[in-house]
N, C-alpha and C. Protein backbone atom coordinates (compact mmCIF):
# COMPACT_ATOMS: atom_id res chain seq x y z
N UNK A 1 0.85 -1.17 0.00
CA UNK A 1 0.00 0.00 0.00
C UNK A 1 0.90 1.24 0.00
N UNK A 2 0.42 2.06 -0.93
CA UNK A 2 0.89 3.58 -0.88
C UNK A 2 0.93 4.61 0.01
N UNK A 3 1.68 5.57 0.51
CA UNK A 3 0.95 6.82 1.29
C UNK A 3 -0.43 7.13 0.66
N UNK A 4 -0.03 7.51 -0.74
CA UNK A 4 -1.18 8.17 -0.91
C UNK A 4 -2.63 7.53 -0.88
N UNK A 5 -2.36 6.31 -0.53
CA UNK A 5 -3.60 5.16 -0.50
C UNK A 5 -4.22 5.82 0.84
N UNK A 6 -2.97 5.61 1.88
CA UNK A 6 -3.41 5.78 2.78
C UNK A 6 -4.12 7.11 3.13
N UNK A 7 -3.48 8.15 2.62
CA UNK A 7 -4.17 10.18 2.50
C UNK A 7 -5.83 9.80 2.31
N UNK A 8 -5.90 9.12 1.76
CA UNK A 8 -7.55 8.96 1.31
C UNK A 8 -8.47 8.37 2.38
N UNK A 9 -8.05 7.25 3.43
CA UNK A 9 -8.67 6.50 4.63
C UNK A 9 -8.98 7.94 5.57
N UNK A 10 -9.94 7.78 6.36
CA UNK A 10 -10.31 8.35 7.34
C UNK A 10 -10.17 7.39 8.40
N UNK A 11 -9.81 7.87 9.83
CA UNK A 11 -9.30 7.23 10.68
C UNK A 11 -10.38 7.23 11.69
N UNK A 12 -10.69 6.12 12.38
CA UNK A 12 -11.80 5.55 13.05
C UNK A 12 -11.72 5.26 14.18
N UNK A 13 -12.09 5.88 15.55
CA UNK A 13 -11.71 5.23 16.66
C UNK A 13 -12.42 4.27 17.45
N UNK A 14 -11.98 3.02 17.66
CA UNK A 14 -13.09 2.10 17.99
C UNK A 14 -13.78 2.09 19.07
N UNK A 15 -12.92 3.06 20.66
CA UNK A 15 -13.23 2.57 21.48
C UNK A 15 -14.47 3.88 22.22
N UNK A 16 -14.75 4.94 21.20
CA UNK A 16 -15.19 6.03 20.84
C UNK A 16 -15.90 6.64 19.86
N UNK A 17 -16.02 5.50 18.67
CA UNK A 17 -16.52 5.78 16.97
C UNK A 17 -16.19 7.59 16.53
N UNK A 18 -15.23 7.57 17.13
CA UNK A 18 -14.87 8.87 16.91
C UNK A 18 -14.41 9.20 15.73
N UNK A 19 -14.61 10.28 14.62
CA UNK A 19 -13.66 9.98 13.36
C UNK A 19 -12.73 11.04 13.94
N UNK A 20 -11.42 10.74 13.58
CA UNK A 20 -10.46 11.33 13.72
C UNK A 20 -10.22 12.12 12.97
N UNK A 21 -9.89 11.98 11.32
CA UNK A 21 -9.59 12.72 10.41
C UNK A 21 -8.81 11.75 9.49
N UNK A 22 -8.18 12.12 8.65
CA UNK A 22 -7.31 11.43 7.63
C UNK A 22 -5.93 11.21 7.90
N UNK A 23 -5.11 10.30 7.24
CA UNK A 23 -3.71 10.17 7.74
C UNK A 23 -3.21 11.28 6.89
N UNK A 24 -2.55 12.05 7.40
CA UNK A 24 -1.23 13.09 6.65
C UNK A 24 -0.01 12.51 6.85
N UNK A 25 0.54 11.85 7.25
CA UNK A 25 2.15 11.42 7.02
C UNK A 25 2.04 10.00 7.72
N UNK A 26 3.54 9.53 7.84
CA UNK A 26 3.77 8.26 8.04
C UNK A 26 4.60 8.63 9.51
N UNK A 27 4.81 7.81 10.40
CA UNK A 27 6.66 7.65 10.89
C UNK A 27 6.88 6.19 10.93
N UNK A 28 8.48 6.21 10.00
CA UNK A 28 9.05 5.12 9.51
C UNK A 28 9.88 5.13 9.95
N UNK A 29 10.36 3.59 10.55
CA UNK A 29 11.60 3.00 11.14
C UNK A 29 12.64 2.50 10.39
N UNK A 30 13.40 3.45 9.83
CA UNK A 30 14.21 2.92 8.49
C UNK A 30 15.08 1.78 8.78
N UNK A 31 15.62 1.72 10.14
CA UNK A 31 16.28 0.98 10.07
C UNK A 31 15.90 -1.12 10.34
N UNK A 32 14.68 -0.58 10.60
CA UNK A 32 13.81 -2.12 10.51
C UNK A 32 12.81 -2.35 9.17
N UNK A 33 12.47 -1.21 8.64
CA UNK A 33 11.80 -1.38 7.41
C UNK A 33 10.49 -1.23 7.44
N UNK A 34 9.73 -0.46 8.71
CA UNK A 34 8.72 -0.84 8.83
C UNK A 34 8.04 0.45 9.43
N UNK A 35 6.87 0.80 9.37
CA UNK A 35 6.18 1.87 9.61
C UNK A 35 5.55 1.82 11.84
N UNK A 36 6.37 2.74 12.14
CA UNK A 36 5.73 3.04 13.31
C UNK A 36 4.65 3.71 14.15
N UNK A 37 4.20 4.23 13.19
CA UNK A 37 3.28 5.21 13.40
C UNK A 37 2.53 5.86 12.41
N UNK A 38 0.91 6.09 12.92
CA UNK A 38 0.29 7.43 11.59
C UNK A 38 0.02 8.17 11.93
N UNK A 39 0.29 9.50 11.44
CA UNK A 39 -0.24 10.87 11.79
C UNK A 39 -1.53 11.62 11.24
N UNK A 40 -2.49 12.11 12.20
CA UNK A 40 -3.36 12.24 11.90
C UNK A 40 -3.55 13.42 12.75
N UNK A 41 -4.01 14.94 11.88
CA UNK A 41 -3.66 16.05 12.00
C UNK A 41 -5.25 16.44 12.73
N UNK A 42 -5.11 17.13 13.61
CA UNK A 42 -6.67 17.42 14.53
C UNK A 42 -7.59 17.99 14.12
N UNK A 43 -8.78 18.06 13.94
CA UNK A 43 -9.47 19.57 13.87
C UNK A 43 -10.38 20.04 14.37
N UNK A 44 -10.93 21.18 14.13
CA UNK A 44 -11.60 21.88 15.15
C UNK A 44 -12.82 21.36 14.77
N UNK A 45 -14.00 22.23 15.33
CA UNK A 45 -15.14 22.10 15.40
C UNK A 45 -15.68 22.95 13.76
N UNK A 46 -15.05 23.55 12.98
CA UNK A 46 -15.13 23.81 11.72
C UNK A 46 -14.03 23.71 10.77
N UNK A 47 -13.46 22.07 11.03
CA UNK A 47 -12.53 21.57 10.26
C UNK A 47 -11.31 22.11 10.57
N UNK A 48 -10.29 21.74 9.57
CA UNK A 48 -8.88 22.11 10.05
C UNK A 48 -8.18 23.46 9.84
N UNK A 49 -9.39 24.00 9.04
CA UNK A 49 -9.49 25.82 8.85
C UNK A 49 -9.30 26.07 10.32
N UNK A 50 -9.85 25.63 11.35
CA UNK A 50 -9.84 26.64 13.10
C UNK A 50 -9.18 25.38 13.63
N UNK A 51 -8.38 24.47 13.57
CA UNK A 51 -7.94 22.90 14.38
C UNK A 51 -7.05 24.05 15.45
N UNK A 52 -6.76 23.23 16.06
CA UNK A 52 -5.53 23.83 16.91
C UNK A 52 -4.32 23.68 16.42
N UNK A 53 -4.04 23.22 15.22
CA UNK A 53 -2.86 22.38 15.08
C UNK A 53 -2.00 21.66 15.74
N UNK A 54 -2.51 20.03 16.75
CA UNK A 54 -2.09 19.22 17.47
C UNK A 54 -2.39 18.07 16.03
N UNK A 55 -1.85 17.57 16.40
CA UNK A 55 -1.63 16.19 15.62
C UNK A 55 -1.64 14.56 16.70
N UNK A 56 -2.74 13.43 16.18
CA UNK A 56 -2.60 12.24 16.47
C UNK A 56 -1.62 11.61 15.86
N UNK A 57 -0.56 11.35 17.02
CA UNK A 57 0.36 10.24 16.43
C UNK A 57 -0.08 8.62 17.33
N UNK A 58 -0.63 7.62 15.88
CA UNK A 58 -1.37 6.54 16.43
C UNK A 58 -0.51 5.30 16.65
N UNK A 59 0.37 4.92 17.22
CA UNK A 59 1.15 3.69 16.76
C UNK A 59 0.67 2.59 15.89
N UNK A 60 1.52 1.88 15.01
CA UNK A 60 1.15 1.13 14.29
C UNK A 60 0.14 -0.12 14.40
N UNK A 61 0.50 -0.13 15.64
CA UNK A 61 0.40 -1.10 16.85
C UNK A 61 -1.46 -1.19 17.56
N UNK A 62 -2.19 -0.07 17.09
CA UNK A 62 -3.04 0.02 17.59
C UNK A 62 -4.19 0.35 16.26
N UNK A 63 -3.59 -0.34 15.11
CA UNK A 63 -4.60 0.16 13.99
C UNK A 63 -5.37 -1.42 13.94
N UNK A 64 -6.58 -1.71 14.07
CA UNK A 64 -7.36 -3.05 13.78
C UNK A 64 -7.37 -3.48 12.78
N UNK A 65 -7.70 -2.34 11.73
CA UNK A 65 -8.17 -2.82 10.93
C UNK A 65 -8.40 -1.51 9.82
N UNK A 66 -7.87 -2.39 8.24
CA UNK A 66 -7.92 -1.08 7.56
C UNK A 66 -8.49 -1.83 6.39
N UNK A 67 -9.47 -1.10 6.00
CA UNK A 67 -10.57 -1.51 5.21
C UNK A 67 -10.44 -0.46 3.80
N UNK A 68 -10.98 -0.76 2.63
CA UNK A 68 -11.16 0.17 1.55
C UNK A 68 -11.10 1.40 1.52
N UNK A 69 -12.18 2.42 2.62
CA UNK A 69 -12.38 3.53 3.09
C UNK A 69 -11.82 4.07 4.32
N UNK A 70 -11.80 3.32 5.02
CA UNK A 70 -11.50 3.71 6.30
C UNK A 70 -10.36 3.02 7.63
N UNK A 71 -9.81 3.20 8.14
CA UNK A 71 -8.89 2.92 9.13
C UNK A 71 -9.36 2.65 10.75
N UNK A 72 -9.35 1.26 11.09
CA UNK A 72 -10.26 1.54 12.79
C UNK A 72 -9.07 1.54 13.23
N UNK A 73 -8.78 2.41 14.40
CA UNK A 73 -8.02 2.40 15.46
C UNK A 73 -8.86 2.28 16.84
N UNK A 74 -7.79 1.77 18.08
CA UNK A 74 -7.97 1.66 19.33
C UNK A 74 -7.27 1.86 19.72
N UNK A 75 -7.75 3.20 20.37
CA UNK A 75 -7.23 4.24 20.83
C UNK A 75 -7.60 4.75 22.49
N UNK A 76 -7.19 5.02 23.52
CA UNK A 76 -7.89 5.89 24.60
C UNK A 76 -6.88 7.51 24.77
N UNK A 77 -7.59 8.05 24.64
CA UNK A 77 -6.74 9.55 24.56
C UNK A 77 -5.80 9.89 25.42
N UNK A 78 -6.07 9.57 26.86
CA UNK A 78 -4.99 9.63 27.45
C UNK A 78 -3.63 8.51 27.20
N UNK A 79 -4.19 7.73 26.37
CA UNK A 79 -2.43 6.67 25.97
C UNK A 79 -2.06 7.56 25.06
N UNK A 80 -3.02 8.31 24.28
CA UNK A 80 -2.28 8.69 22.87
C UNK A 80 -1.69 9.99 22.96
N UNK A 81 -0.47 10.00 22.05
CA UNK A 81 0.73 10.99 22.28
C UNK A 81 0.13 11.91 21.25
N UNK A 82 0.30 13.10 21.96
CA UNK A 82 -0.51 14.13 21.11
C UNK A 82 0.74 15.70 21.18
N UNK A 83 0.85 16.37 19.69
CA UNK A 83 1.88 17.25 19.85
C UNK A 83 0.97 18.56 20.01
């Protein structure tokens, strides 16, 4: 799968049906070959025009399941590292 495959999923939180938003970047572990993380950029209550600009970084580790459209994660906010 592509980034840009991935730009297109909307990110799903399972333990909340929360939508998160879309993935904007990757973090990759070059030296194992393998993706650690997705970033998924916040937004406000009238999209990412007013977000705060914090960003979900989701570990790889906590994605269920990634389907055609969409991405489920399980997630609880206080585990998740937020910039």
């Amino acid at each position: 799968m592509r980034l840009c495959e991935f730009e297109k999923k909307e990110v799903i939180n399972a333990c909340d049906c929360k939508k998160l938003g879309c993935v904007s970047d990757l973090i990759f572990d070059e030296c194992k070959g393998c993706i650690e993380a997705i970033i998924v950029p916040k937004s406000g209550k009238w999209g990412c025009l007013f977000g705060d600009g914090g960003e979900y970084i989701i570990p790889f580790s906590c994605i269920k399941k990634i389907g055609p459209d969409i991405i489920i994660v399980e997630i609880h906010e206080e585990k998740n590292r937020q910039k």
